[in-house]
C-alpha atoms as a PDB file:
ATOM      1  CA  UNK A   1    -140.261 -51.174  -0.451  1.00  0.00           C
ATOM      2  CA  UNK A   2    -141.616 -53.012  -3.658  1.00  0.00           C
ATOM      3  CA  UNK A   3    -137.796 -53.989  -4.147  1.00  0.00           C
ATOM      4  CA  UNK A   4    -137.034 -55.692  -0.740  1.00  0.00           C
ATOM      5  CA  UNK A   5    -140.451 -57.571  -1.131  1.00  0.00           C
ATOM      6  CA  UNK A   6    -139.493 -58.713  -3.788  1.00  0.00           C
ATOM      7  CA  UNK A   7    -135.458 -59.723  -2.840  1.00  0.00           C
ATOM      8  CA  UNK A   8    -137.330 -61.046   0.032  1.00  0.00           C
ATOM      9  CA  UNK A   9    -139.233 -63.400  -2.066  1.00  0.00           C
ATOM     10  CA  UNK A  10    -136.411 -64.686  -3.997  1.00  0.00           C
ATOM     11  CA  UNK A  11    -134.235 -65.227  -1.136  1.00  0.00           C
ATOM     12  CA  UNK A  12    -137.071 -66.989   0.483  1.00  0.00           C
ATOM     13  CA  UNK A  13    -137.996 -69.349  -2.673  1.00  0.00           C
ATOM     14  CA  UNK A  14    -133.855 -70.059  -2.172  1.00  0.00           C
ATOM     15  CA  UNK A  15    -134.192 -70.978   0.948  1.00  0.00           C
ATOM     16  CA  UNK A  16    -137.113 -73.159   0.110  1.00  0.00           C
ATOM     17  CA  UNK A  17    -135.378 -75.115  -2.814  1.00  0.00           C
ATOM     18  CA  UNK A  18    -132.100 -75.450  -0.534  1.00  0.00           C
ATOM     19  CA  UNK A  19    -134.263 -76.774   2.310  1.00  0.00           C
ATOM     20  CA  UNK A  20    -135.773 -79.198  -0.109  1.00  0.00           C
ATOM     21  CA  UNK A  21    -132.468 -80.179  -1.107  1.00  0.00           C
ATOM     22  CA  UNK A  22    -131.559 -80.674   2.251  1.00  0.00           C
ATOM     23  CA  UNK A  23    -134.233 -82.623   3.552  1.00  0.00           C
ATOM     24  CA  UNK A  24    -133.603 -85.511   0.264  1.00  0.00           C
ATOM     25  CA  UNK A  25    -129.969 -85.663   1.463  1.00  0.00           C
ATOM     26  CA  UNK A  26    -130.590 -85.637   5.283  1.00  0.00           C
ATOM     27  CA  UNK A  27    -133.994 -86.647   5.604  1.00  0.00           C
ATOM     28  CA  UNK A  28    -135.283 -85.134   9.011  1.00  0.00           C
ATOM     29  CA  UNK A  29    -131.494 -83.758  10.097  1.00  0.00           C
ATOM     30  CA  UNK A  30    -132.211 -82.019   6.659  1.00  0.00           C
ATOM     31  CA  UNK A  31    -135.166 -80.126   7.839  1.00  0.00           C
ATOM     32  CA  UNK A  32    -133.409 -78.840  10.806  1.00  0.00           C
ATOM     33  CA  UNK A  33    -130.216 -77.621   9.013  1.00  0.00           C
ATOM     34  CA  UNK A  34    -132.400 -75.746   6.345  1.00  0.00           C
ATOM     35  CA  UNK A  35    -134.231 -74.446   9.372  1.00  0.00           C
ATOM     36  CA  UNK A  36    -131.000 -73.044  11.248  1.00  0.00           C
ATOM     37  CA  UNK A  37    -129.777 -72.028   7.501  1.00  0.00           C
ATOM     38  CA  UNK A  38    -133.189 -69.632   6.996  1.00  0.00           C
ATOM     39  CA  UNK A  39    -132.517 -68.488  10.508  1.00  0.00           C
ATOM     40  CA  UNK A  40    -128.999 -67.243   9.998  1.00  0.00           C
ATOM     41  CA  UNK A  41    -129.985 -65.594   6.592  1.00  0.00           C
ATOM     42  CA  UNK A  42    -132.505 -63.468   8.531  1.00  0.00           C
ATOM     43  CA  UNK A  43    -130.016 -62.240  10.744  1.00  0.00           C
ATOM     44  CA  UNK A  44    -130.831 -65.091  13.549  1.00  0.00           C
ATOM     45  CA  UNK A  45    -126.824 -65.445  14.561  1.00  0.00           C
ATOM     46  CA  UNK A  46    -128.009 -68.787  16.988  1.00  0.00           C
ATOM     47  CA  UNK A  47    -129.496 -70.258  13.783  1.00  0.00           C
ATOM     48  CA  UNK A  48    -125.564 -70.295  12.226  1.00  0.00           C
ATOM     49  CA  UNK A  49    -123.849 -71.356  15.376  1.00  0.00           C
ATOM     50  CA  UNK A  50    -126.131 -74.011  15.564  1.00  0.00           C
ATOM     51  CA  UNK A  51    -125.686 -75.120  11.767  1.00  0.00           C
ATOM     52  CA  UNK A  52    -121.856 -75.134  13.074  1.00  0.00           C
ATOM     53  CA  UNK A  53    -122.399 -77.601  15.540  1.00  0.00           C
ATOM     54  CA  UNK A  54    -124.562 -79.295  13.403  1.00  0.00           C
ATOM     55  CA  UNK A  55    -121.481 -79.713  11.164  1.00  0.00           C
ATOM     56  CA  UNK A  56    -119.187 -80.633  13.297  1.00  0.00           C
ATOM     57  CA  UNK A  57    -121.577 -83.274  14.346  1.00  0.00           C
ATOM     58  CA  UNK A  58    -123.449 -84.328  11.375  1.00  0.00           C
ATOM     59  CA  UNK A  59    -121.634 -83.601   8.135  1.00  0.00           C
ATOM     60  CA  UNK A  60    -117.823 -83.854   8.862  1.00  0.00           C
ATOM     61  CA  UNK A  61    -118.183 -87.192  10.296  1.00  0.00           C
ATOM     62  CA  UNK A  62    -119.563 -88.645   7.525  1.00  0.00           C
ATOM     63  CA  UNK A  63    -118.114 -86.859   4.692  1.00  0.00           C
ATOM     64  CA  UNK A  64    -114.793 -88.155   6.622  1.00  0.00           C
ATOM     65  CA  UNK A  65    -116.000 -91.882   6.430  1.00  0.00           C
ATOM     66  CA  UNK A  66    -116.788 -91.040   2.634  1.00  0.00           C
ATOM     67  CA  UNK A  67    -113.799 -90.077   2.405  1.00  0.00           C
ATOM     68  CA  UNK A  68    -112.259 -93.589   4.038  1.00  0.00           C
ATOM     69  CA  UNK A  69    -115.021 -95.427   1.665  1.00  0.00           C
ATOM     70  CA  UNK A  70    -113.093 -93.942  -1.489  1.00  0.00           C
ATOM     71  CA  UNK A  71    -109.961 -94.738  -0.605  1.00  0.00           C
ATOM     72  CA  UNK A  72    -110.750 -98.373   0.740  1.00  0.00           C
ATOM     73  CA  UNK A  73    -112.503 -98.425  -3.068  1.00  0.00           C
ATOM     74  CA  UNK A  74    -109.173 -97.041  -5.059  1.00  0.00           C
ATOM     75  CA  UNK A  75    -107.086 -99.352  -2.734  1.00  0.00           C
ATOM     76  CA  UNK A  76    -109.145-102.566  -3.916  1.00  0.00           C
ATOM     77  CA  UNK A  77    -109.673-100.961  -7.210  1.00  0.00           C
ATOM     78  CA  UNK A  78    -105.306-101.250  -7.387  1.00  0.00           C
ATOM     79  CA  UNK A  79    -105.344-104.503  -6.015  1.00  0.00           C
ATOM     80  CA  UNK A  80    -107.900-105.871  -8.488  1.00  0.00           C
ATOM     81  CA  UNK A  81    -105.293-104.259 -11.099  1.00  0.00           C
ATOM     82  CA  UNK A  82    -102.336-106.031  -9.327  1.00  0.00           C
ATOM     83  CA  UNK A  83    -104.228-109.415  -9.423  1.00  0.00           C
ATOM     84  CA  UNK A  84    -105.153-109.048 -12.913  1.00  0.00           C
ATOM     85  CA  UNK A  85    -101.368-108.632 -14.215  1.00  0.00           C
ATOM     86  CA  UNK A  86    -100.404-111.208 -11.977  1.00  0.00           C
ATOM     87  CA  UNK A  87    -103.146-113.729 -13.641  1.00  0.00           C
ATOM     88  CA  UNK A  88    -101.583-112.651 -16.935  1.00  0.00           C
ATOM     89  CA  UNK A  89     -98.239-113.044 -16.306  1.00  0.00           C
ATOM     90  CA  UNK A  90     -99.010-116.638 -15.097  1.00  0.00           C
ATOM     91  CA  UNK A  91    -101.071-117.053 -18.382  1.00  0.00           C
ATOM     92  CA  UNK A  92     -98.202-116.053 -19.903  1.00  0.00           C
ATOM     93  CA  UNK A  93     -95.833-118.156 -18.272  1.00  0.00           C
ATOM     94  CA  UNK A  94     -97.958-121.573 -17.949  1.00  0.00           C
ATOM     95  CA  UNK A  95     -97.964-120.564 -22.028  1.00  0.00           C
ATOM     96  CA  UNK A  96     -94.615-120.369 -22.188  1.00  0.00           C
ATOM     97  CA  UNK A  97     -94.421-123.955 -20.343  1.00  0.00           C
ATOM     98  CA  UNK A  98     -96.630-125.698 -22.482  1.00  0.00           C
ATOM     99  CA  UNK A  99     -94.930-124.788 -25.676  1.00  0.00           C
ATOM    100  CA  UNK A 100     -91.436-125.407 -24.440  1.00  0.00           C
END
C-alpha cells in the first residue's frame, strides 16, 4: 500500500512538471492537454481520445507549418549562398576587367 502511494506520488509530481511544461508551450491549450494527459494516465480512456483530437487539431497543424517555416528558411538560406557566389564571381570578373 505504502508502495503505490508512493508510485502514485511520483507519477503525479510527473504529471505536474509535464503539465507545467505544457502550459509554457501552449499557454491555456497547455492546461487542457496536461489535463486530458493526467486523465488517460489514471485510466480515464476519454481523457486520451480527447488528447488525440487535440492533436490532430492543435499540434500537427502547427508542427506542419514549422515544418514549411524551415524549409522556406534553408531555401533562402541557399539562395543567400547562390547570391553570394554570384557577387564574387562578378568581383572577380569586374577584377579581371580592370586589370586587362
Amino acid at each position: 500500500m505504502f508502495l503505490d502511494a508512493l508510485g502514485a506520488l511520483g507519477g503525479a509530481e510527473r504529471l505536474a512538471g509535464a503539465a507545467a511544461g505544457w502550459q509554457s508551450i501552449w499557454g491555456p491549450v497547455g492546461g487542457q492537454i496536461a489535463a486530458l494527459e493526467a486523465r488517460a494516465v489514471f485510466g480515464d480512456d476519454s481523457g486520451g481520445r480527447q488528447l488525440r483530437e487535440m492533436y490532430w487539431s492543435y499540434a500537427r497543424p502547427l508542427r506542419e507549418s514549422a515544418d514549411g517555416i524551415a524549409k522556406d528558411c534553408q531555401t533562402l538560406a541557399d539562395d543567400c549562398r547562390t547570391g553570394v557566389e554570384n557577387i564574387k564571381g562578378m568581383d572577380h570578373s569586374l577584377a579581371a576587367q580592370q586589370q586587362a
